[in-house]
N, C-alpha and C. Protein backbone atom coordinates (compact mmCIF):
# COMPACT_ATOMS: atom_id res chain seq x y z
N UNK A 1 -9.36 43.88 -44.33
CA UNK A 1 -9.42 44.21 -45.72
C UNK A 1 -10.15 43.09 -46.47
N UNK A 2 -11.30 43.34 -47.03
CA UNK A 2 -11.68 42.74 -47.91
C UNK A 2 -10.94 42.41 -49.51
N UNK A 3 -11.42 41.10 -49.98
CA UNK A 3 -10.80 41.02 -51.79
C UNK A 3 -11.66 40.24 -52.71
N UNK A 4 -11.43 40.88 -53.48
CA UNK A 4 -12.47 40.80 -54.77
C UNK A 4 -11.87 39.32 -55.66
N UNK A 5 -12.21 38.06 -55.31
CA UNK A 5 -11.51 37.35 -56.17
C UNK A 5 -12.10 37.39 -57.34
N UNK A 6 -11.42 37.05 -58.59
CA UNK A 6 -11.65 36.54 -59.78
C UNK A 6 -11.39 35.93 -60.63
N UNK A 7 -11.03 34.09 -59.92
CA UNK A 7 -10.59 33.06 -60.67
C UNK A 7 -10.79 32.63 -61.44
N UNK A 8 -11.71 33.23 -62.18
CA UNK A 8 -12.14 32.77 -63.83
C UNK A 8 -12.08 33.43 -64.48
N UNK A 9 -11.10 34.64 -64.55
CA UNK A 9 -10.54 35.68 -65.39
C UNK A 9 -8.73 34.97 -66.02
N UNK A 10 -8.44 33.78 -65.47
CA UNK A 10 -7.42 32.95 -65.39
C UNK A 10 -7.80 32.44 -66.90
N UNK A 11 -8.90 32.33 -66.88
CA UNK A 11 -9.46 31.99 -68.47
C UNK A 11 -9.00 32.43 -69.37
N UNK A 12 -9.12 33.89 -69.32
CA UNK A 12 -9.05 34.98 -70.37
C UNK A 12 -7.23 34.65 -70.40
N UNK A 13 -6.56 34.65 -69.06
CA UNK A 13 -5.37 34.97 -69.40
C UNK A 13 -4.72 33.89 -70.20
N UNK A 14 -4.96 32.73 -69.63
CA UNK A 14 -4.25 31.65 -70.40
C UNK A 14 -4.81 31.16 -71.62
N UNK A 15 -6.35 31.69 -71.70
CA UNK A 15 -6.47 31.37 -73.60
C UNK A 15 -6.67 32.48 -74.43
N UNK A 16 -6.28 33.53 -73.98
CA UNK A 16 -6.33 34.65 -75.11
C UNK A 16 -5.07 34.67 -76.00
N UNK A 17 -5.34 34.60 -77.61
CA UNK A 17 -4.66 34.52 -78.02
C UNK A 17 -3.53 35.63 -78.13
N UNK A 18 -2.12 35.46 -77.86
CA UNK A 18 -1.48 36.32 -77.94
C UNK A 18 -0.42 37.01 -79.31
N UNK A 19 -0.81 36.02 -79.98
CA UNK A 19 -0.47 36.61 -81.40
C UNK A 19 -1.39 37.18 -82.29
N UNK A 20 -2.43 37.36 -82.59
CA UNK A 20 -3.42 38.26 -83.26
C UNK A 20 -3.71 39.30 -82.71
N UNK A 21 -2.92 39.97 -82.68
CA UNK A 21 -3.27 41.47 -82.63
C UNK A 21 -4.01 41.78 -81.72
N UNK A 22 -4.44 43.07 -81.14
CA UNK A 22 -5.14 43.59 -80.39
C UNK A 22 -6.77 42.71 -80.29
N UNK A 23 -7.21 42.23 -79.41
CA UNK A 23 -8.65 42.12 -79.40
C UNK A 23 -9.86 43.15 -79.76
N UNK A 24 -9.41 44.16 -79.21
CA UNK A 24 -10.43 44.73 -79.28
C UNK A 24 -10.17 46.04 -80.86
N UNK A 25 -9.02 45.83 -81.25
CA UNK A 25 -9.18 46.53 -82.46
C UNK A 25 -9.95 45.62 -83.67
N UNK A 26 -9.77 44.39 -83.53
CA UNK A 26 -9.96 43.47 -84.14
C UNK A 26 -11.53 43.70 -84.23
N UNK A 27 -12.18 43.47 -83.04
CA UNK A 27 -13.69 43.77 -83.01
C UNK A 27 -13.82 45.05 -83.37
N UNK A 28 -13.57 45.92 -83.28
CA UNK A 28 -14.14 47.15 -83.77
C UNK A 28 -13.89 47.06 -85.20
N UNK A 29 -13.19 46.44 -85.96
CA UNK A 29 -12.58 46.64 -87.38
C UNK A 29 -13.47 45.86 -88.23
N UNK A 30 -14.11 44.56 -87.71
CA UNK A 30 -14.49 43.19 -88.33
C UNK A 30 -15.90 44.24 -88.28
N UNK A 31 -16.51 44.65 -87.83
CA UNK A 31 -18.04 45.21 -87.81
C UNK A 31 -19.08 44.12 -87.89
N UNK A 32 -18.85 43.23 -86.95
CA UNK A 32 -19.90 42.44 -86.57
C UNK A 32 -20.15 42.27 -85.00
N UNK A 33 -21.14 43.83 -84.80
CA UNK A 33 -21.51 44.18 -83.66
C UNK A 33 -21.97 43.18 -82.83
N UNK A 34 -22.58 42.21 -83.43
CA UNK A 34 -23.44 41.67 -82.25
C UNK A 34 -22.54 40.09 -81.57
N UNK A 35 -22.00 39.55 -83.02
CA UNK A 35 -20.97 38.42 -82.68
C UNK A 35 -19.65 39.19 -81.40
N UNK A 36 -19.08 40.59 -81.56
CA UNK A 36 -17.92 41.02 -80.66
C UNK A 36 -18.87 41.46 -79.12
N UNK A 37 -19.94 42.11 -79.08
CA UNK A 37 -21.09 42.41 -78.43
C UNK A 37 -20.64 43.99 -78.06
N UNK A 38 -20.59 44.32 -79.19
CA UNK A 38 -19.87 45.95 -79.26
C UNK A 38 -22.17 46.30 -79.07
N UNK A 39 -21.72 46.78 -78.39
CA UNK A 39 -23.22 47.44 -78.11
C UNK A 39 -23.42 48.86 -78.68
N UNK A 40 -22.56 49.68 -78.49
CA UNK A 40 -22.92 51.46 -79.67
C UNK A 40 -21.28 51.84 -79.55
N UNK A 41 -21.67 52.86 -80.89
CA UNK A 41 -20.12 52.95 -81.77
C UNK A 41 -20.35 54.53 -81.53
N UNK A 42 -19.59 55.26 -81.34
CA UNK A 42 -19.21 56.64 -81.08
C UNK A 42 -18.41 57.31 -81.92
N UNK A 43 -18.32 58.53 -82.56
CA UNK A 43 -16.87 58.90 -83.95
C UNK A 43 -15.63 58.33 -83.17
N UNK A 44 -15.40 58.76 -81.56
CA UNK A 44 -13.84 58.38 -80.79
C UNK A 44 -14.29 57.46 -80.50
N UNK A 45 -15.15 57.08 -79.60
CA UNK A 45 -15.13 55.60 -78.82
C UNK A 45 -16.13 54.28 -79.17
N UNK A 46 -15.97 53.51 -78.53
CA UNK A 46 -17.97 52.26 -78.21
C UNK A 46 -17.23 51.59 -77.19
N UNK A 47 -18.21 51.33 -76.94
CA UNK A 47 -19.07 50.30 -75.76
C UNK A 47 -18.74 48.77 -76.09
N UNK A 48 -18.17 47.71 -75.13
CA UNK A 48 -18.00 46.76 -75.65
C UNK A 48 -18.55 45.80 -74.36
N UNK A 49 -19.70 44.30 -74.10
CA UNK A 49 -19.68 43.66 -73.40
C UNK A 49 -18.43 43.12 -72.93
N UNK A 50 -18.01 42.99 -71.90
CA UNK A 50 -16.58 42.46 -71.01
C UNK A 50 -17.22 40.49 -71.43
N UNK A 51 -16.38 40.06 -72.49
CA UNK A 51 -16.51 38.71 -72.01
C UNK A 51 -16.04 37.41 -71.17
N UNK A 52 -15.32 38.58 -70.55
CA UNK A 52 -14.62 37.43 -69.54
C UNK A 52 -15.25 38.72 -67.93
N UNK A 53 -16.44 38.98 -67.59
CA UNK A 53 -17.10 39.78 -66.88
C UNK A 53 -16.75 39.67 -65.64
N UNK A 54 -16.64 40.49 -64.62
CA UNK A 54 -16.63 40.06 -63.03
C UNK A 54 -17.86 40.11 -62.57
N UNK A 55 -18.79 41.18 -63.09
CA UNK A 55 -20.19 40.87 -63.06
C UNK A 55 -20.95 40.82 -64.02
N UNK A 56 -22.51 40.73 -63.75
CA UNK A 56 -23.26 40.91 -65.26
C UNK A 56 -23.49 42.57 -65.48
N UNK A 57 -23.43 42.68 -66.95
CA UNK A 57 -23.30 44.21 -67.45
C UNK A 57 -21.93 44.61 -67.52
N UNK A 58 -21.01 44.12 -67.28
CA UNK A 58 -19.52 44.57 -67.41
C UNK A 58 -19.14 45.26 -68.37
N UNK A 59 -19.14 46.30 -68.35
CA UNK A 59 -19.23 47.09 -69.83
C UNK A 59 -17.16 47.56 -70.13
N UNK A 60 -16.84 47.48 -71.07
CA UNK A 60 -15.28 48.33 -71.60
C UNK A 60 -16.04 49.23 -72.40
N UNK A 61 -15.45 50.90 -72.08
CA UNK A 61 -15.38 51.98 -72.82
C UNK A 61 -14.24 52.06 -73.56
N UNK A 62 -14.03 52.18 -75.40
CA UNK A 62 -12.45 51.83 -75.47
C UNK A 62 -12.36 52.78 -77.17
N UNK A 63 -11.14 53.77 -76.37
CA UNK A 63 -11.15 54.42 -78.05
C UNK A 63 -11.00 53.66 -79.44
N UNK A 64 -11.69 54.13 -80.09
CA UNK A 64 -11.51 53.35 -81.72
C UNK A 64 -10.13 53.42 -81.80
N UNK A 65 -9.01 54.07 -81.74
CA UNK A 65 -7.69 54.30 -82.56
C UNK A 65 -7.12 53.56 -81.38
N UNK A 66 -5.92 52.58 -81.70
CA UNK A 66 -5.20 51.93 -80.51
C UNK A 66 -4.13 52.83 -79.73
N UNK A 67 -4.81 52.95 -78.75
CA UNK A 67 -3.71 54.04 -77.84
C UNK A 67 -3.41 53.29 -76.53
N UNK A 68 -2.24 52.75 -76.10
CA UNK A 68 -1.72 52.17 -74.90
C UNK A 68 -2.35 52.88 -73.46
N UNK A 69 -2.44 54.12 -73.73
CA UNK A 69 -2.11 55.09 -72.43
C UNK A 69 -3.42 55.82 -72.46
N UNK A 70 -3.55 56.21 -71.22
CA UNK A 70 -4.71 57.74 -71.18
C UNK A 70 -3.96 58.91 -71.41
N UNK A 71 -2.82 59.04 -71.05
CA UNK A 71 -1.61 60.24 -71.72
C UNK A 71 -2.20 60.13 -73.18
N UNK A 72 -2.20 59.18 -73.77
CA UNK A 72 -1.89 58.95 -75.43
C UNK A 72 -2.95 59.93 -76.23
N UNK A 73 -4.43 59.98 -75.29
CA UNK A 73 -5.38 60.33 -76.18
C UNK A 73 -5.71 61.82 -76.13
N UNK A 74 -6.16 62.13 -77.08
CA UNK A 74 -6.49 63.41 -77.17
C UNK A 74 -7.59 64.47 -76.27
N UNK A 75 -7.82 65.47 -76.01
CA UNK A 75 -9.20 65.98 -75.60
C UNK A 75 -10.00 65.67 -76.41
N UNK A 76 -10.55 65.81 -77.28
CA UNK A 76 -11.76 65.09 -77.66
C UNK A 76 -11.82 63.33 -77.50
N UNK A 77 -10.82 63.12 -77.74
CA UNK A 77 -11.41 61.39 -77.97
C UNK A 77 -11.42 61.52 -75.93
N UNK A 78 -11.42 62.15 -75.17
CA UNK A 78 -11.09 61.46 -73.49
C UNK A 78 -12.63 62.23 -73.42
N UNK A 79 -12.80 63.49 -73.83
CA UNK A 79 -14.02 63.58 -73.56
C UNK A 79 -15.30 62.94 -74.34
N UNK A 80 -15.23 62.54 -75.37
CA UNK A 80 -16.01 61.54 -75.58
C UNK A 80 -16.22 59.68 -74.54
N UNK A 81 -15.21 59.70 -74.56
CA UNK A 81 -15.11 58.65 -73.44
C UNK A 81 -15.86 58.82 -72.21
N UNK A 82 -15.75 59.46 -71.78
CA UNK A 82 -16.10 59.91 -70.58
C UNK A 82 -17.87 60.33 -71.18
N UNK A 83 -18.22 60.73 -71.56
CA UNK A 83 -19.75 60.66 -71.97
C UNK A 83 -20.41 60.01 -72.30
N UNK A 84 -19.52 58.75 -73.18
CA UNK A 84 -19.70 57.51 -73.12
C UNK A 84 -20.26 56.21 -71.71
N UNK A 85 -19.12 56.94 -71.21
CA UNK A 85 -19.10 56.32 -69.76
C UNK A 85 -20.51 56.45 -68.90
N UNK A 86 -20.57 58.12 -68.91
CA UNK A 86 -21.87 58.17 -68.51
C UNK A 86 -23.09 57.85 -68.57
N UNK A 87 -23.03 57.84 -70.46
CA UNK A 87 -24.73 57.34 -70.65
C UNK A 87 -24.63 55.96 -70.26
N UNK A 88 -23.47 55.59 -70.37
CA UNK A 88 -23.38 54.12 -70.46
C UNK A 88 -24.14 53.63 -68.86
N UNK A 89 -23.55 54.27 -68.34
CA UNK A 89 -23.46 54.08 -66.50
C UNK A 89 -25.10 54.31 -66.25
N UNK A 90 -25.81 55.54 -66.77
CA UNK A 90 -26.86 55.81 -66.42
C UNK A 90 -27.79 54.68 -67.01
N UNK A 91 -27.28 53.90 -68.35
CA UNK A 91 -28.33 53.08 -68.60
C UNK A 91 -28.10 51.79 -67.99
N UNK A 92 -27.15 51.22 -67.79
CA UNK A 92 -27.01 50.44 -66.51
C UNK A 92 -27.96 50.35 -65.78
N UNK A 93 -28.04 51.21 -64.51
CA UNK A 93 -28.29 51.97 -63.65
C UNK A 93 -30.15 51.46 -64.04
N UNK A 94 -30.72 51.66 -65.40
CA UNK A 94 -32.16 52.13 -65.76
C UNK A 94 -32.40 50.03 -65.37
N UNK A 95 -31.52 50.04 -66.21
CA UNK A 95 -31.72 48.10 -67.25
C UNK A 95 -31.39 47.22 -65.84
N UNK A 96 -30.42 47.53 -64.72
CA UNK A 96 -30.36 46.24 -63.65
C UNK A 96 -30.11 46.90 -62.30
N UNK A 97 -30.53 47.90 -62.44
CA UNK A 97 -30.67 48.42 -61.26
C UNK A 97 -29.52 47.48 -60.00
N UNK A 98 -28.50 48.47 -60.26
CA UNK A 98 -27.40 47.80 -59.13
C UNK A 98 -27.07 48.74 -57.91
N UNK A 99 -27.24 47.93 -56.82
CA UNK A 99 -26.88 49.31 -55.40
C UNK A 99 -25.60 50.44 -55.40
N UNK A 100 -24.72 49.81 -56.40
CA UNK A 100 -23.31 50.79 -57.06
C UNK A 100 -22.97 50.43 -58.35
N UNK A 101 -21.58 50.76 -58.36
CA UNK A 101 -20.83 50.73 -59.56
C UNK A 101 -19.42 50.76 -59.33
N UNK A 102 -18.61 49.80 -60.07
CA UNK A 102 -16.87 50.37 -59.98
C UNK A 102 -16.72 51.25 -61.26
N UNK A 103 -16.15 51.78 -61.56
CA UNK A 103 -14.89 52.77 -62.43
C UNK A 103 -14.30 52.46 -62.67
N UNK A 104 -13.48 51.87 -63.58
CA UNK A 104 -11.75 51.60 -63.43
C UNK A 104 -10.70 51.58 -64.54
N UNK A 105 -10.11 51.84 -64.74
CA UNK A 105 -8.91 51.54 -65.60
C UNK A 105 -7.63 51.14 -64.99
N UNK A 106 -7.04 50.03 -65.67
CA UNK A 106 -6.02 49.96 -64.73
C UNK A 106 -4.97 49.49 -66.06
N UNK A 107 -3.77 50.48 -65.56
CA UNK A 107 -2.29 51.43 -66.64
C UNK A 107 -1.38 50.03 -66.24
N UNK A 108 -0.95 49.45 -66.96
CA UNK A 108 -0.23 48.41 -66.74
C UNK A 108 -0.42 46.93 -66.41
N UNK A 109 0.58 45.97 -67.05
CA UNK A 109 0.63 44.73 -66.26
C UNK A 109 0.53 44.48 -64.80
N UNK A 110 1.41 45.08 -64.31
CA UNK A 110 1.39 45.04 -63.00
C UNK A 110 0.21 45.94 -61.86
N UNK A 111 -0.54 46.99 -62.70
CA UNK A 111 -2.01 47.21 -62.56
C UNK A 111 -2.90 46.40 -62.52
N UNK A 112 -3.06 44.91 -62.98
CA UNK A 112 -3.78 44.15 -63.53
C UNK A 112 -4.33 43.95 -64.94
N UNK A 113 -3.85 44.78 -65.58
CA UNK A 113 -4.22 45.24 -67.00
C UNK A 113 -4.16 44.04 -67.67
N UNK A 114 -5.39 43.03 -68.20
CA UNK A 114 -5.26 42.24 -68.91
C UNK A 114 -4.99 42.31 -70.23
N UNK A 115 -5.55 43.55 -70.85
CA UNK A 115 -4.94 43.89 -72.13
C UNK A 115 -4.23 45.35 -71.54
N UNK A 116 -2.53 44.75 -72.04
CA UNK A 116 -1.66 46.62 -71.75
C UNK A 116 -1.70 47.39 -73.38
N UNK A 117 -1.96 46.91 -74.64
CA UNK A 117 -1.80 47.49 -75.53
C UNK A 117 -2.82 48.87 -75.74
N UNK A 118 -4.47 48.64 -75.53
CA UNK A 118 -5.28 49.12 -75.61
C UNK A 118 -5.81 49.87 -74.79
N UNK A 119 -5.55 51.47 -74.12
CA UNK A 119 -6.64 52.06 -73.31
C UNK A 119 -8.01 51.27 -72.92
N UNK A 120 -8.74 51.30 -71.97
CA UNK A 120 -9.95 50.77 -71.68
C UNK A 120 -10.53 51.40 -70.38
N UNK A 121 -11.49 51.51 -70.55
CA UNK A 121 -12.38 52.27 -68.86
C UNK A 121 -13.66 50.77 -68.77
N UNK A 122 -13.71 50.49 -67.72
CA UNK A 122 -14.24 49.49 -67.32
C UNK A 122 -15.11 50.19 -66.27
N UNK A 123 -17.02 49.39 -66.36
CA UNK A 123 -17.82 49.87 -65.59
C UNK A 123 -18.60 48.52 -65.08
N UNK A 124 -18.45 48.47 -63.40
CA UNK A 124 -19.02 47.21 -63.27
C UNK A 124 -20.03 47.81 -62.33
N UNK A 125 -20.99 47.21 -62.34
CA UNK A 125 -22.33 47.29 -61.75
C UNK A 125 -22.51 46.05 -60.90
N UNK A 126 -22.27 46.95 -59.80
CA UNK A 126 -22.47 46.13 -58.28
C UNK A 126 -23.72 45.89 -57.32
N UNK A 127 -23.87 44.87 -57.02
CA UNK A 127 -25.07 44.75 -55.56
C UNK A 127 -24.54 44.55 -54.46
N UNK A 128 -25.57 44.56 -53.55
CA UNK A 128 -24.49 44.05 -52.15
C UNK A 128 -24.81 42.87 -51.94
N UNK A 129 -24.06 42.39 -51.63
CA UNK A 129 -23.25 40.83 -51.37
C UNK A 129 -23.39 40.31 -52.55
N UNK A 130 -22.99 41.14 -53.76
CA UNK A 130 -22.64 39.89 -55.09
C UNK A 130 -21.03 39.41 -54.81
N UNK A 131 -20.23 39.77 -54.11
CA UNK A 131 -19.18 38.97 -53.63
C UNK A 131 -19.44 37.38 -52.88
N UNK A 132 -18.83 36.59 -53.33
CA UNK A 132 -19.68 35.52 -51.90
C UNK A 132 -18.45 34.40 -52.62
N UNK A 133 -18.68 33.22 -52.17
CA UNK A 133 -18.02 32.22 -52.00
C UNK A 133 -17.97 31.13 -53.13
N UNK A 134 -18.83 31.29 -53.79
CA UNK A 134 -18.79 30.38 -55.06
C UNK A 134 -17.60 30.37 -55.97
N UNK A 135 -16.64 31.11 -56.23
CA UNK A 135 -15.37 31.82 -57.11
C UNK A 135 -14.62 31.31 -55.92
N UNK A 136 -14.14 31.45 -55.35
CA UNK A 136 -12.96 30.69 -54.54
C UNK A 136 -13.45 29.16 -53.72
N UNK A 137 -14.11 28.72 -53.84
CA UNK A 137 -14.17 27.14 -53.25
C UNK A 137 -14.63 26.50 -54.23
N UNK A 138 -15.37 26.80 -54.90
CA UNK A 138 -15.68 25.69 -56.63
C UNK A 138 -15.66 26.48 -57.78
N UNK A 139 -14.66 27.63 -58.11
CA UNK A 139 -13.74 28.17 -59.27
C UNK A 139 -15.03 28.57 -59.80
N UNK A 140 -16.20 28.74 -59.51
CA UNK A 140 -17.84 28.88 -60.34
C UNK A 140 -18.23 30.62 -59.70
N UNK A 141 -18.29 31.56 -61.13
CA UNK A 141 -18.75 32.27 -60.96
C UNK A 141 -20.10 32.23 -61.68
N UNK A 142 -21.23 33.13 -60.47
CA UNK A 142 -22.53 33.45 -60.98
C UNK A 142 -22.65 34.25 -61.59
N UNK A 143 -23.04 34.16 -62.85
CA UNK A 143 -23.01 35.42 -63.80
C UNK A 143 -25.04 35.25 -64.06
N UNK A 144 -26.17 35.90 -63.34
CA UNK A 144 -27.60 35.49 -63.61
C UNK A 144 -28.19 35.82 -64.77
N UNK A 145 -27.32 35.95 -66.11
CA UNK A 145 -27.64 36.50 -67.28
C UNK A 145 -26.69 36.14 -68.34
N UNK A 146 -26.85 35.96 -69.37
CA UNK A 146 -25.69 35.06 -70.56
C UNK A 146 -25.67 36.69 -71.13
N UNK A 147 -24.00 36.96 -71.56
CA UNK A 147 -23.72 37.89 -72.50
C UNK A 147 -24.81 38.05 -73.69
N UNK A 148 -25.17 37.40 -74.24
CA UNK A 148 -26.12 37.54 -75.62
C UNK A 148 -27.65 38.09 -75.19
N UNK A 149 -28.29 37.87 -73.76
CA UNK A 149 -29.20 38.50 -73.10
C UNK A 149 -28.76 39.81 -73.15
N UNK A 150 -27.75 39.82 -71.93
CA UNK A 150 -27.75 41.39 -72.22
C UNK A 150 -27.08 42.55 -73.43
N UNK A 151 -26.84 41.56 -74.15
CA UNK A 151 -26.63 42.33 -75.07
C UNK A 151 -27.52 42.58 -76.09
N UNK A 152 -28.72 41.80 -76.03
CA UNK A 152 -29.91 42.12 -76.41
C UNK A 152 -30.63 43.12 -75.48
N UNK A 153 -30.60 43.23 -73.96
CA UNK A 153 -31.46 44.11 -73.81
C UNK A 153 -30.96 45.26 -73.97
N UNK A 154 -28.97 45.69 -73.93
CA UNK A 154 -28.85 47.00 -73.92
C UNK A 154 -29.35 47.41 -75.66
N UNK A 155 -29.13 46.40 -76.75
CA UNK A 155 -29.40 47.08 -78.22
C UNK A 155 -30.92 47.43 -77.97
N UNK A 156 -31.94 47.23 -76.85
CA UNK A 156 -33.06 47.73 -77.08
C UNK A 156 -33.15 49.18 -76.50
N UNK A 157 -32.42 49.33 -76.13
CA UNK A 157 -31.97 51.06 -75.62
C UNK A 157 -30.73 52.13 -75.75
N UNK A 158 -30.53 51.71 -76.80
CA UNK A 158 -29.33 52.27 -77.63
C UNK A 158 -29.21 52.60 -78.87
């Protein structure tokens, strides 16, 4: 069995603040797209850069209204999500051309759920052998692109 480490997501856990409210309602509310790196806004959902990323392009799909659960949300706001997801995935796909992709949401703490308050669909764009050894023997992940890059190149196609 292979495993996906990600020791610099330890970041996120131990300095995210845990008294201000939701993160990501917060960014969607403040409307300063490019400082949160909310990339496109949808009536139900947007697009948000992952800043604590496992790879580059790490995208969160995440309804505007704070809903804990995928139970919680409605047919329209899940199918907007999900179309979201797609264009999202397909422009990926155009902008860094990756050999795959993960999917994921994960329902709980004990899921891994770094934020449990907020629904989220997570799309990571994979190569082969971007797993490797740098993240577990010198805590250094390669990320070959700074968040503010790509969040400039996706606003040029969105």
């Amino acid at each position: 069995m292979k495993n996906l480490w990600a020791p610099w997501r330890i970041t996120y856990i131990q300095e995210h603040p845990k008294d201000n409210g939701c993160f990501l309602c917060n960014s969607f509310l403040d409307n300063h797209d490019e400082k949160h790196l909310i990339v496109v806004r949808r009536k139900e959902c947007f697009c948000i850069l992952n800043k604590y990323p496992y790879n580059s392009g790490h995208l969160m799909i995440v309804p505007n209204q704070h809903k804990p659960d995928i139970s919680d949300l409605t047919d329209h706001e899940m199918l907007e999500i999900m179309r979201l997801t797609r264009d999202m995935k397909k422009l990926l796909a155009t902008m860094m051309n990756p050999d795959g992709f993960n999917l994921g949401v994960n329902l709980g703490k004990s899921a891994g759920a770094g934020l449990v308050g907020h629904f989220h669909l997570h799309i990571v764009p994979r190569w082969d052998g971007d797993t490797n050894f740098m993240p577990v023997i010198s805590d250094t992940k390669v990320i070959p692109q700074s968040l503010e890059d790509i969040y400039r190149e996706f606003k040029k196609h969105v």
